[in-house]
N, C-alpha and C. Protein backbone atom coordinates (compact mmCIF):
# COMPACT_ATOMS: atom_id res chain seq x y z
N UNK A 1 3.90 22.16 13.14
CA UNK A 1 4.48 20.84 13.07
C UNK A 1 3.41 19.76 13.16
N UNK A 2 2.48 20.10 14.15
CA UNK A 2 1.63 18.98 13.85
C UNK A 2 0.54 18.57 12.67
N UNK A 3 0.30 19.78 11.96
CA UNK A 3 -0.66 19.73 10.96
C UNK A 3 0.38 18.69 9.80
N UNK A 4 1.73 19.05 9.92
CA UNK A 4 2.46 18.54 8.91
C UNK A 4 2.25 17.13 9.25
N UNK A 5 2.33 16.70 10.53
CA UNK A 5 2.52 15.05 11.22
C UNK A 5 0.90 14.81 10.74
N UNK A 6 0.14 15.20 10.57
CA UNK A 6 -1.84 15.37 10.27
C UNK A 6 -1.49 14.48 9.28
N UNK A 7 -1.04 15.73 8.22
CA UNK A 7 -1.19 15.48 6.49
C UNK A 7 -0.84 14.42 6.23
N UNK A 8 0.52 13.97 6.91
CA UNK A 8 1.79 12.93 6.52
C UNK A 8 0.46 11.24 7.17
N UNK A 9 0.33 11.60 8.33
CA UNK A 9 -0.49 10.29 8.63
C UNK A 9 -1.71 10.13 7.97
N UNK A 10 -2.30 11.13 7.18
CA UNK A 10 -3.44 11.03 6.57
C UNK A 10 -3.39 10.60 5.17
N UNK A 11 -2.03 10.85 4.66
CA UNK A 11 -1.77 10.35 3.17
C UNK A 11 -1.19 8.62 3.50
N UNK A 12 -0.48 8.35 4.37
CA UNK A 12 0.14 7.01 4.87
C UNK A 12 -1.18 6.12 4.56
N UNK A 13 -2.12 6.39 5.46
CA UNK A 13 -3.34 5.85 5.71
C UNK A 13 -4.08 5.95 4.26
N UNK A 14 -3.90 6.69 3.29
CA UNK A 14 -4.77 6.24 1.83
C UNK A 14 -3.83 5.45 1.33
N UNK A 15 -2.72 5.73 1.27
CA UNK A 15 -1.84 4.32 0.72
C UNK A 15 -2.04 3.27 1.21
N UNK A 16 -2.01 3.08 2.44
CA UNK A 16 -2.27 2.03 3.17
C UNK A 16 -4.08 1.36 2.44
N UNK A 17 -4.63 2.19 2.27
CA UNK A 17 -5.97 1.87 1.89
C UNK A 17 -5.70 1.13 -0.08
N UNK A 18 -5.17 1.91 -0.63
CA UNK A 18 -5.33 1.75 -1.79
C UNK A 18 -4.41 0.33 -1.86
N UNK A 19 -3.41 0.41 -1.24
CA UNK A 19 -2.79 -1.30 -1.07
C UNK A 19 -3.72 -2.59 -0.66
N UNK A 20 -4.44 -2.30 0.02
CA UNK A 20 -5.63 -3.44 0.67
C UNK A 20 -6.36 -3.44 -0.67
N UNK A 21 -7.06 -2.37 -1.23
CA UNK A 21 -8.07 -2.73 -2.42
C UNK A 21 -7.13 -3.38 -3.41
N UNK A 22 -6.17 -2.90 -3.78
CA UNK A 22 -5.81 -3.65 -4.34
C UNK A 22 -5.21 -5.20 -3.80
N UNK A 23 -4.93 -5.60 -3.27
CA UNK A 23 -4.84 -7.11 -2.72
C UNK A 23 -6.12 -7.67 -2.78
N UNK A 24 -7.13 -7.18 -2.37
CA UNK A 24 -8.57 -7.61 -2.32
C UNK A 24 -8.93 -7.90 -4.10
N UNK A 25 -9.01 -6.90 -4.62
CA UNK A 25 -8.79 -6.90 -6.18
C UNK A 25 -8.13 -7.77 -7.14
N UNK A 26 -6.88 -8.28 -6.50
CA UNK A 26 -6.12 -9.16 -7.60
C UNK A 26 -6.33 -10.35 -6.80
N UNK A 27 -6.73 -11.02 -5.82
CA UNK A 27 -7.69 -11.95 -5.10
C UNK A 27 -8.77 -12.28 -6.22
N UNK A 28 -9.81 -11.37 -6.15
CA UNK A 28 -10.83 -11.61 -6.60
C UNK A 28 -10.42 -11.78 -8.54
N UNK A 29 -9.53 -11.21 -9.48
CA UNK A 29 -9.01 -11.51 -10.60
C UNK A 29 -8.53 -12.69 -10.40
N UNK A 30 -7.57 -13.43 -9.22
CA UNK A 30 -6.66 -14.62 -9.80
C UNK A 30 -8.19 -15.62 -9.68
N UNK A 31 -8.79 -15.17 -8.54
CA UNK A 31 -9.81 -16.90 -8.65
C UNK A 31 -11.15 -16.41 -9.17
N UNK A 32 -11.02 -15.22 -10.60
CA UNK A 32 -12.19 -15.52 -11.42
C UNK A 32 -13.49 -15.00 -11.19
N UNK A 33 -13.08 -14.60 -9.61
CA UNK A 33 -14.83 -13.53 -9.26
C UNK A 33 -14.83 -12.49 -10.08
N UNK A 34 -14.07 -11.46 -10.54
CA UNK A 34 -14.48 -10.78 -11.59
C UNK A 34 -13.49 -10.47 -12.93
N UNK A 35 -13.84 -10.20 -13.91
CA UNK A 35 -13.18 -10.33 -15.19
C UNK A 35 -12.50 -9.42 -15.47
N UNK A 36 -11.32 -9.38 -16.30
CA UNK A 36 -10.34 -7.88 -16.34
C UNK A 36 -10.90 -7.68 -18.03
N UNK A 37 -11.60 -8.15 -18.73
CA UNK A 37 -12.02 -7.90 -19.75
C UNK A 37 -13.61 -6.89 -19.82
N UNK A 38 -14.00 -6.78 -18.54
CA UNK A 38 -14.61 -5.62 -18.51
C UNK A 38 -13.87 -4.07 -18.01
N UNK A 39 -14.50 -3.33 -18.56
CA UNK A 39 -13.79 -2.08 -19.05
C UNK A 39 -13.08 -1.17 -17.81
N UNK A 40 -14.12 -1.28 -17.11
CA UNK A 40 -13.90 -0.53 -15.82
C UNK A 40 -13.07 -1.36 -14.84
N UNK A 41 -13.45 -2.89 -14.82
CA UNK A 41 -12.09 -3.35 -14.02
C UNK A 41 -11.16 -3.21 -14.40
N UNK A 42 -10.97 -3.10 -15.63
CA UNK A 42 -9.30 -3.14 -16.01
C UNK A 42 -8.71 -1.35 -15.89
N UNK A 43 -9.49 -0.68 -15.79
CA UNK A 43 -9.05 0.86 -15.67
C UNK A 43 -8.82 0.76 -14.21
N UNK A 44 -9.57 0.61 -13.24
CA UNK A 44 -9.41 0.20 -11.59
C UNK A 44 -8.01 -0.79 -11.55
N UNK A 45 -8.15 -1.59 -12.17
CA UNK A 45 -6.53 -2.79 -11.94
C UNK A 45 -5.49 -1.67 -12.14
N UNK A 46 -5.49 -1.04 -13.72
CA UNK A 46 -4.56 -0.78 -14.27
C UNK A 46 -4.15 1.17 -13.29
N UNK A 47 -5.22 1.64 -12.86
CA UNK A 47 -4.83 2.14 -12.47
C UNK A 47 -4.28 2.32 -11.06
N UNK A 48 -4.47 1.10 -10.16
CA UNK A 48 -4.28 1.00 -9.05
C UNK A 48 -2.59 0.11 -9.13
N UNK A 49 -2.51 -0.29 -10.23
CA UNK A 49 -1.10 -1.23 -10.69
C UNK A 49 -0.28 0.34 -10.61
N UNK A 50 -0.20 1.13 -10.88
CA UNK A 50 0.12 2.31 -11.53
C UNK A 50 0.83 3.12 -10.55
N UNK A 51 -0.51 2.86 -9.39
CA UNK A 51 0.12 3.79 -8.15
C UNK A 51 0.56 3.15 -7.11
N UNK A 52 0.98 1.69 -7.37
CA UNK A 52 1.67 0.72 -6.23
C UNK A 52 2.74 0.13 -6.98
N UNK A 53 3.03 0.44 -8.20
CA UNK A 53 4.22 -0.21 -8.74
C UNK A 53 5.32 0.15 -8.21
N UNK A 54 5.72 1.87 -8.05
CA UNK A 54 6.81 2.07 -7.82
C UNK A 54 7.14 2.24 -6.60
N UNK A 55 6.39 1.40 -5.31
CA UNK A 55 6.13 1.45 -3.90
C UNK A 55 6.76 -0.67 -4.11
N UNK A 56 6.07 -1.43 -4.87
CA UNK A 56 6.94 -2.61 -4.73
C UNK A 56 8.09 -2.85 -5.63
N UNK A 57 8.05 -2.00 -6.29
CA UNK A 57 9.65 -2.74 -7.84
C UNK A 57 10.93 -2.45 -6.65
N UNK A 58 11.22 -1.33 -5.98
CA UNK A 58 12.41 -2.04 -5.16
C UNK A 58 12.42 -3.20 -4.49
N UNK A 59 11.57 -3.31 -3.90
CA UNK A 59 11.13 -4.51 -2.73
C UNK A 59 11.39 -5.85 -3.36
N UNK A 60 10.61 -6.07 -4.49
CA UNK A 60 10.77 -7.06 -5.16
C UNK A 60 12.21 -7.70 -5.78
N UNK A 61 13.10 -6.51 -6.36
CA UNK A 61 14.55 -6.71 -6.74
C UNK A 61 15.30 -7.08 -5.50
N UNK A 62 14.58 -6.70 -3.91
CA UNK A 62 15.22 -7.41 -3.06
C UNK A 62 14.94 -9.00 -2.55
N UNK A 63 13.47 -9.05 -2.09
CA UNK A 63 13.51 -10.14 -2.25
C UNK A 63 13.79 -11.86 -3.02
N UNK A 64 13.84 -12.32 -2.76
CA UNK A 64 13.95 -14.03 -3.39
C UNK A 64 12.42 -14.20 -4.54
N UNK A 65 12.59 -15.09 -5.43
CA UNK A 65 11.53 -15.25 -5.79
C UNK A 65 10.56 -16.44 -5.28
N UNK A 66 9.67 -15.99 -5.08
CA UNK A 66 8.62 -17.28 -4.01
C UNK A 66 7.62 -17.60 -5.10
N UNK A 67 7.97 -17.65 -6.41
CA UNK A 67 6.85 -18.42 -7.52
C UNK A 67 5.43 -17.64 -7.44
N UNK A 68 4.23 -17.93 -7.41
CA UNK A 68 3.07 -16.76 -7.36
C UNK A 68 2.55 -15.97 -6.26
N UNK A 69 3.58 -16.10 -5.38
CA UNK A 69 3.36 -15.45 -4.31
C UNK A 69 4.24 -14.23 -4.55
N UNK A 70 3.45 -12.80 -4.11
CA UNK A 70 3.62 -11.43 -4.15
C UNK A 70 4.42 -10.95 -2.72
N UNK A 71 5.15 -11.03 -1.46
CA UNK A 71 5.26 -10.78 -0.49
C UNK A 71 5.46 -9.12 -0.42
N UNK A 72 5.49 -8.35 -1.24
CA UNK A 72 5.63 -6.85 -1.58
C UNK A 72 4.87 -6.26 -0.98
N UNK A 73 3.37 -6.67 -1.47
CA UNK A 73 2.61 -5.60 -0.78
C UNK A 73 2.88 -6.03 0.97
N UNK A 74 3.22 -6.98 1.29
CA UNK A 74 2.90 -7.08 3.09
C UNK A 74 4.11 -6.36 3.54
N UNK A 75 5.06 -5.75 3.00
CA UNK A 75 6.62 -5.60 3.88
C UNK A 75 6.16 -4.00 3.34
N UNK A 76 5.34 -3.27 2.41
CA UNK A 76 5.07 -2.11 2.13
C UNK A 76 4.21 -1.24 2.96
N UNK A 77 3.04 -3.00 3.59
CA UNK A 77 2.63 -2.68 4.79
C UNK A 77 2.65 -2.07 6.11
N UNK A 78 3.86 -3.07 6.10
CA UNK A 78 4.89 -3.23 7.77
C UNK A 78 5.30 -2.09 7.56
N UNK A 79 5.72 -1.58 6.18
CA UNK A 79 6.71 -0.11 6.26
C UNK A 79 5.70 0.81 6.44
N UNK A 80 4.67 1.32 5.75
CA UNK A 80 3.35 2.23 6.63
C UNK A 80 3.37 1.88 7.82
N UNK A 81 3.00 1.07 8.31
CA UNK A 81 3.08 1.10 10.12
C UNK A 81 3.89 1.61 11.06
N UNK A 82 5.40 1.22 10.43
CA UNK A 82 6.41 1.74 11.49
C UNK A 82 6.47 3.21 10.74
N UNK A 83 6.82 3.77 9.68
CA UNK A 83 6.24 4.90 9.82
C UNK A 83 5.56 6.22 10.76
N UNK A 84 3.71 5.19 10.81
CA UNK A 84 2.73 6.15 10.97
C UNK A 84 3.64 6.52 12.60
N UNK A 85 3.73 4.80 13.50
CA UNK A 85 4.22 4.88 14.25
C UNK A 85 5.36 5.62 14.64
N UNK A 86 6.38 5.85 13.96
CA UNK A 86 7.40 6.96 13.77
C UNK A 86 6.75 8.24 14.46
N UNK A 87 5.38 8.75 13.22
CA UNK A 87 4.80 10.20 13.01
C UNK A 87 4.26 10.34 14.60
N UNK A 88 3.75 9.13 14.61
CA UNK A 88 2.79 9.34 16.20
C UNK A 88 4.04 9.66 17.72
N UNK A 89 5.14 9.04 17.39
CA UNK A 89 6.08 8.85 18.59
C UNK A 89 6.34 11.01 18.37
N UNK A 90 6.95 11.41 16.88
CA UNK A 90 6.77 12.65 16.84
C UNK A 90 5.98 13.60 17.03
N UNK A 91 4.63 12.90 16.88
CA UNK A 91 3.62 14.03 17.38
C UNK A 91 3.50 14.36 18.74
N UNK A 92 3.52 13.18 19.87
CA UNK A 92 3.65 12.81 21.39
C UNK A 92 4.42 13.77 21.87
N UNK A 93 6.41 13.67 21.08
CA UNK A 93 6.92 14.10 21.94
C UNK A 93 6.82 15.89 21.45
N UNK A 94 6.61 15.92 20.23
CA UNK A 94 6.15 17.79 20.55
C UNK A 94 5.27 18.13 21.15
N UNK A 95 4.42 17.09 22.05
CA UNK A 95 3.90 18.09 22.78
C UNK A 95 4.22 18.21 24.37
N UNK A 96 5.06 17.35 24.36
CA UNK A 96 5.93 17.62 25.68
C UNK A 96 5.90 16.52 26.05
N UNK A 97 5.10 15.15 25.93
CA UNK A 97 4.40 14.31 27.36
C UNK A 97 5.70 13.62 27.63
């Protein structure tokens, strides 16, 4: 059981990672520090668009629209956290404490 609670917090935590680069990433695209017309950024955008799309398209059909503001990735956030936190309250109590 715990290797399973391992795996589960260890994959949480690359999502959690690949969500930050990407925020950091479309930061640096909206104000122009780097260009999506070079080759490799746009394979990095497009493939990081790829593996966070279907983590915000519900989120988004719930929320309101707030004009260029994204609030998706932060509530996708909050949801990794309570999560990991979930995994950790499960790991604790199998071991008795």
């Amino acid at each position: 059981m715990n290797l399973v609670v391992d795996i589960l917090r260890i994959l949480l935590n690359v999502v959690w990672w690949i969500i930050v680069v990407q925020a950091i990433l479309s930061w640096l695209v909206a104000f122009n520090v780097i260009n999506t017309h070079n080759d490799f950024v746009r394979q990095i955008w497009g493939a990081l668009d790829r593996m966070t799309e279907p983590m915000y398209r519900p989120i988004r059909r719930i929320l309101p629209d707030f004009g260029g503001l994204d609030l998706s990735p932060l509530i996708v956030l909050v949801g990794l956290a309570i999560a990991d936190r979930i995994l950790v309250e499960v790991l604790i109590s199998s071991y008795g404490l």
